[in-house]
C-alpha atoms as a PDB file:
ATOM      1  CA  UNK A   1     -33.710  18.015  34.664  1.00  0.00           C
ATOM      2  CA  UNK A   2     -31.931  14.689  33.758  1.00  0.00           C
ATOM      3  CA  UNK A   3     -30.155  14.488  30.037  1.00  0.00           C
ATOM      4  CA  UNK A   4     -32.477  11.066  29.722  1.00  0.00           C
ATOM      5  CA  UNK A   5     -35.361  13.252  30.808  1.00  0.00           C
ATOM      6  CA  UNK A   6     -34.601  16.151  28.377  1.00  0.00           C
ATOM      7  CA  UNK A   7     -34.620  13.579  25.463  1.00  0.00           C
ATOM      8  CA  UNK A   8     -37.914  12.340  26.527  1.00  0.00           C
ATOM      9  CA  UNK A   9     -39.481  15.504  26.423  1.00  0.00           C
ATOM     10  CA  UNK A  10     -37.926  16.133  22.749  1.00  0.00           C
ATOM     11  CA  UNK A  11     -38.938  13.391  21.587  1.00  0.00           C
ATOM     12  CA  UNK A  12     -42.891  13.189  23.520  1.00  0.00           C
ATOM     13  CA  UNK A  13     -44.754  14.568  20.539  1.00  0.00           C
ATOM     14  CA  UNK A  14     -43.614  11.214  18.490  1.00  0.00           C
ATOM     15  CA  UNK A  15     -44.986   8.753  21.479  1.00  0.00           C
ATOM     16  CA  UNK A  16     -48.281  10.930  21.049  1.00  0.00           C
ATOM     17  CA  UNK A  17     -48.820   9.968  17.806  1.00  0.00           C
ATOM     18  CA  UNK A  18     -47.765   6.869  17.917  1.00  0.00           C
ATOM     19  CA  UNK A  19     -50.368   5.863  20.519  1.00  0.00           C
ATOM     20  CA  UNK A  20     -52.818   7.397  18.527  1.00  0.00           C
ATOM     21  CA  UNK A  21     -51.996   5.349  15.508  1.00  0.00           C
ATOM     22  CA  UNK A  22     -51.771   2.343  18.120  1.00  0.00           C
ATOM     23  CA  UNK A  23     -55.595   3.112  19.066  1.00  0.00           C
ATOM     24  CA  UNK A  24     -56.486   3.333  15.673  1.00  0.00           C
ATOM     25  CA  UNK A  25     -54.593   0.054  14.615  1.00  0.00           C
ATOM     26  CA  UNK A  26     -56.298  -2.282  17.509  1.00  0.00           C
ATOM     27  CA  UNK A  27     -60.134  -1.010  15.810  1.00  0.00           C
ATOM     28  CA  UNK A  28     -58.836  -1.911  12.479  1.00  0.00           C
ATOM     29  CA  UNK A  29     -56.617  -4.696  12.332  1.00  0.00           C
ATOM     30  CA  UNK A  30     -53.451  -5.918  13.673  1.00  0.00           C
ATOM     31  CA  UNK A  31     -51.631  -3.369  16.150  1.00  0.00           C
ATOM     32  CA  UNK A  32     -47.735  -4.003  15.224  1.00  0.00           C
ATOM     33  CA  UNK A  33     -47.494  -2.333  18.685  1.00  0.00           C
ATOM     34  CA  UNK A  34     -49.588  -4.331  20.293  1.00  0.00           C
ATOM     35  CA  UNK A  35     -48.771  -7.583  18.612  1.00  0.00           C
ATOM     36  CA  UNK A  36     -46.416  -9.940  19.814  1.00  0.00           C
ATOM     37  CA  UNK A  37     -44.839  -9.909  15.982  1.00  0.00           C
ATOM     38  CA  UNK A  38     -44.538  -6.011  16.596  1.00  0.00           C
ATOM     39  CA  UNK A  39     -41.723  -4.007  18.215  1.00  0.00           C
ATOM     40  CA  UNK A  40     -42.034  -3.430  22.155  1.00  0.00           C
ATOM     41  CA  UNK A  41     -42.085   0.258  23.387  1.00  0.00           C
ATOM     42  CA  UNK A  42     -38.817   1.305  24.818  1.00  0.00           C
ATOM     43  CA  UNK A  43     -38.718   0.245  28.528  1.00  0.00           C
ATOM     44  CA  UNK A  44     -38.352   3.075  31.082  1.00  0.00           C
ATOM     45  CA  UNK A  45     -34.897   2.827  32.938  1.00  0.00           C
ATOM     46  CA  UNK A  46     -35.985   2.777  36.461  1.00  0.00           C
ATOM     47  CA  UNK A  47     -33.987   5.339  39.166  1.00  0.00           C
ATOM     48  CA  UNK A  48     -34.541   7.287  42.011  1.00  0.00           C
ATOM     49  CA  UNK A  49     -36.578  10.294  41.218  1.00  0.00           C
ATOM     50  CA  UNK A  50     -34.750  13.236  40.075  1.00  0.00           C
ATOM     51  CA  UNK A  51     -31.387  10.643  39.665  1.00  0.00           C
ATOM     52  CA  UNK A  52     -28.897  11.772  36.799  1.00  0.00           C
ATOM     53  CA  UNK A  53     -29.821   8.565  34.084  1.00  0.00           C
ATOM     54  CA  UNK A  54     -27.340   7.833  31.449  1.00  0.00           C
ATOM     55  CA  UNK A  55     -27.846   7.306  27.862  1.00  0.00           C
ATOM     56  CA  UNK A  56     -28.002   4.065  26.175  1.00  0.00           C
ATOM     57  CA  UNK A  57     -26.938   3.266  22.915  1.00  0.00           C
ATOM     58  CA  UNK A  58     -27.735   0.385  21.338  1.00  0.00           C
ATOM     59  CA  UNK A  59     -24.436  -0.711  18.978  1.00  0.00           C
ATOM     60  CA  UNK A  60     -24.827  -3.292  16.162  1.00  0.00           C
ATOM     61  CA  UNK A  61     -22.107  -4.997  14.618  1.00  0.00           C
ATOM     62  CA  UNK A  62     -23.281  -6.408  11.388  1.00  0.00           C
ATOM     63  CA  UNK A  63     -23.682  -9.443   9.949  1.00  0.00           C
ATOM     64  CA  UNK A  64     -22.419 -12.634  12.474  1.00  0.00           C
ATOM     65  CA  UNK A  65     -22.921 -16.397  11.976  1.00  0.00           C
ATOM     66  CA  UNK A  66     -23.855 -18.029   8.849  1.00  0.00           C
ATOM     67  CA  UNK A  67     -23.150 -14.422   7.481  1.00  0.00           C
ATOM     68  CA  UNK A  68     -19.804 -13.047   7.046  1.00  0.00           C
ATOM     69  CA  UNK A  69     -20.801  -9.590   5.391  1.00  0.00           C
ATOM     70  CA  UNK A  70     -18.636  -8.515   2.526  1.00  0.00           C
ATOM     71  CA  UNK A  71     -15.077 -10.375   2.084  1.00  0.00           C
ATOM     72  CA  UNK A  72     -11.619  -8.420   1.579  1.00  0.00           C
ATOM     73  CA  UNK A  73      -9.161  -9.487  -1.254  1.00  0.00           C
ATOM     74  CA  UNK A  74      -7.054 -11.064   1.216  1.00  0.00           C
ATOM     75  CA  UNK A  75      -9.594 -12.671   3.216  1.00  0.00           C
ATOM     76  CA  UNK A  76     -10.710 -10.361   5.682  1.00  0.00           C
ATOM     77  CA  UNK A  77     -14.301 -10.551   7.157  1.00  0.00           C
ATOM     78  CA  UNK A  78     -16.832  -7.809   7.865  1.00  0.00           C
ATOM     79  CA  UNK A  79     -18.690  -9.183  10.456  1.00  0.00           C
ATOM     80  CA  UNK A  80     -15.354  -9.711  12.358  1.00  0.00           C
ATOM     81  CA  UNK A  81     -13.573  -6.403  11.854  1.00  0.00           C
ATOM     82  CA  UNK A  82     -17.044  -4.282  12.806  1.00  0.00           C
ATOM     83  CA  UNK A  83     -17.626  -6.795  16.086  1.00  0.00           C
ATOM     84  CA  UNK A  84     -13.995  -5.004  16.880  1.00  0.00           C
ATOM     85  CA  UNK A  85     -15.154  -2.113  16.410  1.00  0.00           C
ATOM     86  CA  UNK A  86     -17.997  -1.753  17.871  1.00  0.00           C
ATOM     87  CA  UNK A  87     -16.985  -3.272  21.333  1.00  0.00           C
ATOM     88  CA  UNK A  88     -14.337  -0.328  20.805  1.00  0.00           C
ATOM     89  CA  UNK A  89     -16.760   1.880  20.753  1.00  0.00           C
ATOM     90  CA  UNK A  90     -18.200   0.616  24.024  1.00  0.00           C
ATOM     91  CA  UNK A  91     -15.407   0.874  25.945  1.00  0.00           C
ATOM     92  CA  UNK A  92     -15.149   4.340  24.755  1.00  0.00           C
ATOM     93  CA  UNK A  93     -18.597   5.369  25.377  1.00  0.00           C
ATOM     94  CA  UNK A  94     -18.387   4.159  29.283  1.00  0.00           C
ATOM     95  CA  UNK A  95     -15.803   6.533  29.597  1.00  0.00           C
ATOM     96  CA  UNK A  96     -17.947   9.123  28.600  1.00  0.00           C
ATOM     97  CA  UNK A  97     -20.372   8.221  31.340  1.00  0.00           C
ATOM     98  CA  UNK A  98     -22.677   6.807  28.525  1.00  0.00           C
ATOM     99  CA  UNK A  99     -24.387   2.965  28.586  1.00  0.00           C
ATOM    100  CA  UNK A 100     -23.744   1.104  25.468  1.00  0.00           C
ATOM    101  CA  UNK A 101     -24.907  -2.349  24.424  1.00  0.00           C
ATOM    102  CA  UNK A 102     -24.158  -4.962  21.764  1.00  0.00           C
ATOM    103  CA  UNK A 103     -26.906  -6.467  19.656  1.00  0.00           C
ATOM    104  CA  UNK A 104     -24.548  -9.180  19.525  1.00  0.00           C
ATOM    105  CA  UNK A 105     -20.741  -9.956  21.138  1.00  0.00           C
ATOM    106  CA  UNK A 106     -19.964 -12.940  19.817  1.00  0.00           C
ATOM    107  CA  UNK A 107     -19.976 -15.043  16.244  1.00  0.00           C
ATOM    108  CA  UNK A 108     -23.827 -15.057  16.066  1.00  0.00           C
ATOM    109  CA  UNK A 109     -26.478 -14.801  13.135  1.00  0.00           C
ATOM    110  CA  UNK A 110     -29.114 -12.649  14.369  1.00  0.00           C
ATOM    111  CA  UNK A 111     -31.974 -11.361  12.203  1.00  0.00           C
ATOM    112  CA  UNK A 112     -32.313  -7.868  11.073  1.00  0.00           C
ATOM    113  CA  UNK A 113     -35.581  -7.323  12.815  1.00  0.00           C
ATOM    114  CA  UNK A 114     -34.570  -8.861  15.540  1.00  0.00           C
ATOM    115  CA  UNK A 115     -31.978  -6.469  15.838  1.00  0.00           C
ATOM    116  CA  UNK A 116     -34.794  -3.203  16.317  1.00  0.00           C
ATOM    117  CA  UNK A 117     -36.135  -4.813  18.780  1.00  0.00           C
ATOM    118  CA  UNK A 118     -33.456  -5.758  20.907  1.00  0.00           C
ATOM    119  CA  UNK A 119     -32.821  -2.056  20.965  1.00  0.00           C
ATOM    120  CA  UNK A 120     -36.341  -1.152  22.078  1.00  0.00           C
ATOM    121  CA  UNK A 121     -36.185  -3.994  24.668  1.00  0.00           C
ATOM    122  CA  UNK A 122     -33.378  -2.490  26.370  1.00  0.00           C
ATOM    123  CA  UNK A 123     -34.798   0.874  26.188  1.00  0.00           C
ATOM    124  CA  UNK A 124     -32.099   2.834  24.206  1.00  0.00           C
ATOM    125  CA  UNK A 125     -31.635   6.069  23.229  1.00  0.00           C
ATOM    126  CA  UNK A 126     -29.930   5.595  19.782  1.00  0.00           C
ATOM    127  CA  UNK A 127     -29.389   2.923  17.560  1.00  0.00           C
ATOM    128  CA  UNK A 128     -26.254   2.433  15.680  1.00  0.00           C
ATOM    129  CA  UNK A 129     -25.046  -0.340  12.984  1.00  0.00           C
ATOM    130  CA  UNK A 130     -21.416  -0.457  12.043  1.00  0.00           C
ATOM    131  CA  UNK A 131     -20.330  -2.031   8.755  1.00  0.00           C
ATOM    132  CA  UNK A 132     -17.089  -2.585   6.550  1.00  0.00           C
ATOM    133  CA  UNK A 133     -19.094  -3.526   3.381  1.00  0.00           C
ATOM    134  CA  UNK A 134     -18.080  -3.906  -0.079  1.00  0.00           C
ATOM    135  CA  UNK A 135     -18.676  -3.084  -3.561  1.00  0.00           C
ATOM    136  CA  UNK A 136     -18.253  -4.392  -6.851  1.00  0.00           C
ATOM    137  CA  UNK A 137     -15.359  -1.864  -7.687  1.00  0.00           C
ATOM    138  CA  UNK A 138     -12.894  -1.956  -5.494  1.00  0.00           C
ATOM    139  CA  UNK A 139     -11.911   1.259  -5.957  1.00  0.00           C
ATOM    140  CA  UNK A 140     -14.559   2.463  -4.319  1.00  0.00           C
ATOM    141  CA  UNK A 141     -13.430   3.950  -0.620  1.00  0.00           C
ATOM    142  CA  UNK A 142     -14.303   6.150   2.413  1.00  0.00           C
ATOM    143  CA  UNK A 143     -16.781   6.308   5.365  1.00  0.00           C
ATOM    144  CA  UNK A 144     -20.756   6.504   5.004  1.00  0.00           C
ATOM    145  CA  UNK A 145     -23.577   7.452   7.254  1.00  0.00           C
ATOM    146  CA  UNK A 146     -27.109   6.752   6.353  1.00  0.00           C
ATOM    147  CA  UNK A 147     -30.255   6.981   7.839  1.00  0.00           C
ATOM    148  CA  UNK A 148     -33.664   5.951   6.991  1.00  0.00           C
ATOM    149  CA  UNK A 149     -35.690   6.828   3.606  1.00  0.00           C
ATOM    150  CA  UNK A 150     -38.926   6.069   3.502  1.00  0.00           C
ATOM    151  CA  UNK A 151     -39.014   7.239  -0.498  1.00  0.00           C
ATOM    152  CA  UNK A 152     -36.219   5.780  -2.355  1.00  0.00           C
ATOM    153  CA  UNK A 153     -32.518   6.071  -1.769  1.00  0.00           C
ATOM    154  CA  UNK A 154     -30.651   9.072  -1.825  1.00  0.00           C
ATOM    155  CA  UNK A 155     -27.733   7.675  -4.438  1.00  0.00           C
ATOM    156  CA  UNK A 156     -27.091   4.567  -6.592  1.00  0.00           C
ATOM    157  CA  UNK A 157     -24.164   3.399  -3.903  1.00  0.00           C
ATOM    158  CA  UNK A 158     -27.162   3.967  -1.028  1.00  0.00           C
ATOM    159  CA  UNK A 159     -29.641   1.503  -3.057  1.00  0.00           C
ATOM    160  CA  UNK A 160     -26.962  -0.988  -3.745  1.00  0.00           C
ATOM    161  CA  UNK A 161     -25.863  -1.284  -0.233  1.00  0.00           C
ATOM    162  CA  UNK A 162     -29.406  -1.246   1.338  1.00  0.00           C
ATOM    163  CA  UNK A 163     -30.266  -4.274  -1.038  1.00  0.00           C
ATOM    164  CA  UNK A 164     -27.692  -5.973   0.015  1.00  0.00           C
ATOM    165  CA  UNK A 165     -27.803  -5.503   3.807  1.00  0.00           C
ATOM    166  CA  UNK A 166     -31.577  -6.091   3.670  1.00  0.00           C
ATOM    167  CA  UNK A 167     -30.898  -9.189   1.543  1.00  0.00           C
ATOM    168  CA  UNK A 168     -28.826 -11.249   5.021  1.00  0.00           C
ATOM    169  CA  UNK A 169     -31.988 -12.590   6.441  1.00  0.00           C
ATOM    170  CA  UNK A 170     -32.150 -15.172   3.192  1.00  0.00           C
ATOM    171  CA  UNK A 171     -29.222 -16.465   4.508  1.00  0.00           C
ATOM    172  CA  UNK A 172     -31.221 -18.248   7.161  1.00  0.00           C
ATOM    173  CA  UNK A 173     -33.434 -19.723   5.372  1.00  0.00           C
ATOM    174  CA  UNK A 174     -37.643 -19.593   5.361  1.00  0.00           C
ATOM    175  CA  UNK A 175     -37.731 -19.698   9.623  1.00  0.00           C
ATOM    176  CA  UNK A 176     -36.844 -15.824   9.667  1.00  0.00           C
ATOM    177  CA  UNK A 177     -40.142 -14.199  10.093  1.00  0.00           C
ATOM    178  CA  UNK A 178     -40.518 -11.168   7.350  1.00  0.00           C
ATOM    179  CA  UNK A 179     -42.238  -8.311   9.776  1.00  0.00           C
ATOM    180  CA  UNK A 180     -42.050  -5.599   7.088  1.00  0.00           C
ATOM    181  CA  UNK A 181     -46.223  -5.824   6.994  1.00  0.00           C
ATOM    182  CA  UNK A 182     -45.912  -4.344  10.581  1.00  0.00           C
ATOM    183  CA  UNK A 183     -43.646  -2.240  10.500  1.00  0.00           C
ATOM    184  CA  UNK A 184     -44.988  -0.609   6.908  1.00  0.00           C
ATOM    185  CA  UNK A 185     -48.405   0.638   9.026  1.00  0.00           C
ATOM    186  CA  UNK A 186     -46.449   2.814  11.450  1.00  0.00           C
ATOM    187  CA  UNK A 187     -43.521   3.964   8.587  1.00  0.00           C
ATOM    188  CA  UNK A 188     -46.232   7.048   7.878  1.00  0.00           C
ATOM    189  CA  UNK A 189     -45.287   7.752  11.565  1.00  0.00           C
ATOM    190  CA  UNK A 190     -41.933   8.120  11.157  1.00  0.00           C
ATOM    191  CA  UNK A 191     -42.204  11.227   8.115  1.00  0.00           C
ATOM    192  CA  UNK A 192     -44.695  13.142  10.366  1.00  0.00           C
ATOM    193  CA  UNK A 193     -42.214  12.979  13.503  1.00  0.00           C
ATOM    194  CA  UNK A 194     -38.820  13.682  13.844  1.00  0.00           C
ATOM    195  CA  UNK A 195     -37.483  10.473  13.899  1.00  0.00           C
ATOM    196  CA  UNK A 196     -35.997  10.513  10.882  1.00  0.00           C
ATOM    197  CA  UNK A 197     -35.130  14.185  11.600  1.00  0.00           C
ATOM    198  CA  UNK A 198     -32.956  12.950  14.771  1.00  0.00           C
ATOM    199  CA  UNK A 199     -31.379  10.361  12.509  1.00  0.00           C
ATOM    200  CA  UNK A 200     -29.621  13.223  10.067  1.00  0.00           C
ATOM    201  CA  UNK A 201     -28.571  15.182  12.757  1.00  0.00           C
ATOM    202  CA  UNK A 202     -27.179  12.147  14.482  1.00  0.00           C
ATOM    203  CA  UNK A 203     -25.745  11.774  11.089  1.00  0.00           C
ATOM    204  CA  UNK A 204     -24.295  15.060  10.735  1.00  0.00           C
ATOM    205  CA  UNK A 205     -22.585  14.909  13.950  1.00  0.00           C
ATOM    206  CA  UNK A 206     -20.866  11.408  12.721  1.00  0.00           C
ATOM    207  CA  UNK A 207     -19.475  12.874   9.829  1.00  0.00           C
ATOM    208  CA  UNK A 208     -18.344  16.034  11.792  1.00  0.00           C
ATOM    209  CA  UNK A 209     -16.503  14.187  13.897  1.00  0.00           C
ATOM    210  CA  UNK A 210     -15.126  11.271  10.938  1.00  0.00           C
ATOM    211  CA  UNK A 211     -14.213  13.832   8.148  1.00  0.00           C
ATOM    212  CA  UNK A 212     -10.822  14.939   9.698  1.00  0.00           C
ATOM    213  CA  UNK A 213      -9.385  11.035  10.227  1.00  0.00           C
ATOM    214  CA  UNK A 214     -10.727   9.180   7.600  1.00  0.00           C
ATOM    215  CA  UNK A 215     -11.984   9.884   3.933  1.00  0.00           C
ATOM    216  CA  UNK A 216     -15.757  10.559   3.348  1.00  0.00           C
ATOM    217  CA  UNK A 217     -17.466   8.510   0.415  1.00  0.00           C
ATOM    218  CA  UNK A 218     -20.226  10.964   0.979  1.00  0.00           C
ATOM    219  CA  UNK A 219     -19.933  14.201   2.688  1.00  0.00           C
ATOM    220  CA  UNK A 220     -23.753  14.086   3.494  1.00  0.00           C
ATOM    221  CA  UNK A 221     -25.765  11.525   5.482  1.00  0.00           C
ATOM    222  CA  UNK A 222     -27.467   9.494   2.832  1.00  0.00           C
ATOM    223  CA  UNK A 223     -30.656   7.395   3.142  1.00  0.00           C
ATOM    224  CA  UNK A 224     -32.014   4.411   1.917  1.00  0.00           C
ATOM    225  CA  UNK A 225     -34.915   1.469   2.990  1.00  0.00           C
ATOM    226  CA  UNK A 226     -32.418  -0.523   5.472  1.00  0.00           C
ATOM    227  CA  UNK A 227     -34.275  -2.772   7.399  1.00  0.00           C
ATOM    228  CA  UNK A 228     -31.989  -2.106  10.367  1.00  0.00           C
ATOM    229  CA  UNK A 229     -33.217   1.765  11.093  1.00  0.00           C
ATOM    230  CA  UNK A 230     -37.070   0.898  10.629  1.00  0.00           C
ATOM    231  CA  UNK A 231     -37.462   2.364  14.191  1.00  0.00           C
ATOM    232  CA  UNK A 232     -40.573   4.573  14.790  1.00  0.00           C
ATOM    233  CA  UNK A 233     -38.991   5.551  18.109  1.00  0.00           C
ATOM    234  CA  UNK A 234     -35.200   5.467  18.347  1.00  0.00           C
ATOM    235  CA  UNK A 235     -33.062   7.639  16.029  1.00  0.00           C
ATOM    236  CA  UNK A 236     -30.820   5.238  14.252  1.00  0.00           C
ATOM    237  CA  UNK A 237     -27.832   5.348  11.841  1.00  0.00           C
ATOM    238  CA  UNK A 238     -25.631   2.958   9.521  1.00  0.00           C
ATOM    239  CA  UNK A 239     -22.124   3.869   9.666  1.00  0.00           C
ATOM    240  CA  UNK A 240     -19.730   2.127   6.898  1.00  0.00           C
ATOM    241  CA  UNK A 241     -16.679   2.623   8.274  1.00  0.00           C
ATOM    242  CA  UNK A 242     -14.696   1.724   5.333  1.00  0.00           C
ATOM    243  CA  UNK A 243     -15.066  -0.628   1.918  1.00  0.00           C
ATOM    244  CA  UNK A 244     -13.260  -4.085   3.454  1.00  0.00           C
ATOM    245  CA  UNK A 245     -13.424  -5.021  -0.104  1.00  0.00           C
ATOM    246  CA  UNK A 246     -10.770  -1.807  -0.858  1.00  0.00           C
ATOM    247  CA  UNK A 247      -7.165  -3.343  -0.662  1.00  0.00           C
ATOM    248  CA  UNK A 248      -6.082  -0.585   1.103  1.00  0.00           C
ATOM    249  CA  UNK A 249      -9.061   0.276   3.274  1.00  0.00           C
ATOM    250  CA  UNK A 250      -8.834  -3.552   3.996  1.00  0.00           C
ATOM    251  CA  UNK A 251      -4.858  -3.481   5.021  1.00  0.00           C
ATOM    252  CA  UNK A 252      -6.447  -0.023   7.178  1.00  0.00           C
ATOM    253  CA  UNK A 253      -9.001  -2.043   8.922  1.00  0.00           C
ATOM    254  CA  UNK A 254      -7.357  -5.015  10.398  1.00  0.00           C
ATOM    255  CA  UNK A 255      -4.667  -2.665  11.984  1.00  0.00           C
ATOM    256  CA  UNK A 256      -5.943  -2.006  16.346  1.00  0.00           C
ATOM    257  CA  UNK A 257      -4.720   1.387  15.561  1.00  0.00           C
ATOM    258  CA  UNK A 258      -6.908   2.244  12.849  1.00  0.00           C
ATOM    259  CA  UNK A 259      -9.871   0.231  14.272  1.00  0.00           C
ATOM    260  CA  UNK A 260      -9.446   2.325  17.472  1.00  0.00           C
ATOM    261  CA  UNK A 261      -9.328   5.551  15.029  1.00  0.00           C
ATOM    262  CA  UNK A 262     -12.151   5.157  14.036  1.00  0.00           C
ATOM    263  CA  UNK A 263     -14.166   4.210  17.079  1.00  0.00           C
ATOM    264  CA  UNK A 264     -12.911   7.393  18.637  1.00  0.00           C
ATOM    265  CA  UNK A 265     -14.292   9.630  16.124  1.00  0.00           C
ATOM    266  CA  UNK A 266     -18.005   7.485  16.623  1.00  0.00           C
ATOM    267  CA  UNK A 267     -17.687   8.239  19.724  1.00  0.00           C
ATOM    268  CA  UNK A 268     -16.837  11.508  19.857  1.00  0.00           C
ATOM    269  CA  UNK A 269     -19.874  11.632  17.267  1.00  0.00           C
ATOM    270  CA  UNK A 270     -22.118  10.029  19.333  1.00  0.00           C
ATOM    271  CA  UNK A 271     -20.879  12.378  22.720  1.00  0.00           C
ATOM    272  CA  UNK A 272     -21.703  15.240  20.266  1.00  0.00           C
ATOM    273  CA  UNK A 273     -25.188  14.713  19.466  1.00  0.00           C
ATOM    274  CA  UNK A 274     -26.452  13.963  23.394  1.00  0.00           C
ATOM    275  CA  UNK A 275     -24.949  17.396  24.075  1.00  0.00           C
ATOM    276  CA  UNK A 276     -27.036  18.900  21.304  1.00  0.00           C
ATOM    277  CA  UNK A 277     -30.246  17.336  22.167  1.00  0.00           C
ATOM    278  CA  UNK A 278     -30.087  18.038  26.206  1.00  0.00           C
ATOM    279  CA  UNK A 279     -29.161  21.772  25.269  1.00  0.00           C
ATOM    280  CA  UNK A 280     -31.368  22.330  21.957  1.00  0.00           C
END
């Protein structure tokens, strides 16, 4: 059986349900499935039958635009340094024999929610956004993973940088469409499938594979509300790669060599959890 196919099958009992809740939805109000406001189901990649089918993963480099993301002490720019990374990552990925896609490769502002679905559009397999963010101490260092919480954040650092990812859309003014009402009737989904279960051990793989290059803020994958991994059907993770607003971490981040460091061990991270789900 293909690896694409194998994931399917893993992951059939959430499409159930979610079908189920889509039926109920159109006989009681508004199906954020069926909605053109709602996300699109992942599209199908067509092949000939019984083809080997690569994995997709769907990368997103934060921030873009009108939004620079968090600022170093010299100047440095998130949404620059992660747009390196992350088409590092591609190139990587390919090599692997694994599809990967930006959400955006270029200077653009693109809304968070916009962002999901772009990912179900192309049909992916994973979703991951890659950040550089900052903090208020600059002291504070090291690499993060987080995935979704649907019941408050898992540390004071997780809540802090969730409200302030979430908080980019304002930057565009009252045109961004807020789709949280959808998305909040199929979030009961997500705890009753393993969604969010595919998300830590996505997480867990990260870290595995991040710990022995680069320091860990938190040795666990965290969790908090970001707008970002409100997927009901693609795992997704947040990966702060470092705090650009750390003088050192900064100077680290706008070397290639680190930049590439760091991609590798996504990678490798990423390359580690498709060989645990076709084989689990």
């Amino acid at each position: 059986m293909a690896k694409k196919d194998l994931l399917n099958t893993r992951l059939s009992r959430r499409r159930m349900m979610l079908a189920g809740l889509a039926a109920l939805a159109l006989n009681s109000a508004v199906s954020p499935l069926a909605s053109a406001h709602g996300l699109p189901r992942p599209k199908k990649q067509a092949g000939p039958q019984g083809a080997r089918k690569r994995f997709l993963v769907m990368l997103d480099p934060g921030h873009g635009g009108i939004d620079s993301g968090a600022i170093g002490h010299t100047g440095s720019l998130e949404k620059h340094v992660v747009l390196a990374i992350a088409r590092n990552v591609r190139a990587q990925l390919d090599r692997h024999g694994i599809d990967a896609r930006l959400t955006r490769d270029s200077d653009v502002f693109i809304p968070l929610y916009d962002r999901v679905e772009i990912a179900h559009r192309h049909g992916a397999d994973l979703f991951m956004s890659i950040h550089a963010d900052g903090f208020t101490c600059p002291s504070a260092c090291g690499a993060s993973v987080f995935a979704l919480s649907t019941k408050g954040a898992s540390s004071a650092m997780a809540k802090y940088l969730s409200n302030s990812e979430n908080a980019v859309d304002d930057l565009a003014g009252p045109h961004v469409i807020k789709k949280d009402r959808y998305l909040q009737k199929i979030l009961f989904d997500l705890e009753q499938t393993e969604t969010i279960k595919e998300s830590l051990t996505l997480g867990s793989h990260l870290i595995q594979h991040i710990a022995p290059i680069h320091h860990l803020h938190a040795k666990n994958t965290e969790q908090a509300a970001f707008v970002v991994l409100k997927s009901p059907y693609i795992p997704s993770v947040l990966v702060e790669t470092s705090f650009i607003t750390n003088p050192e971490e900064e100077r680290l981040l706008g070397t290639p060599a680190f930049r590439n460091k760091i991609a590798t061990a996504i990678t490798q991270g990423i390359v580690s959890y498709f060989k645990h789900v076709t084989h689990a």
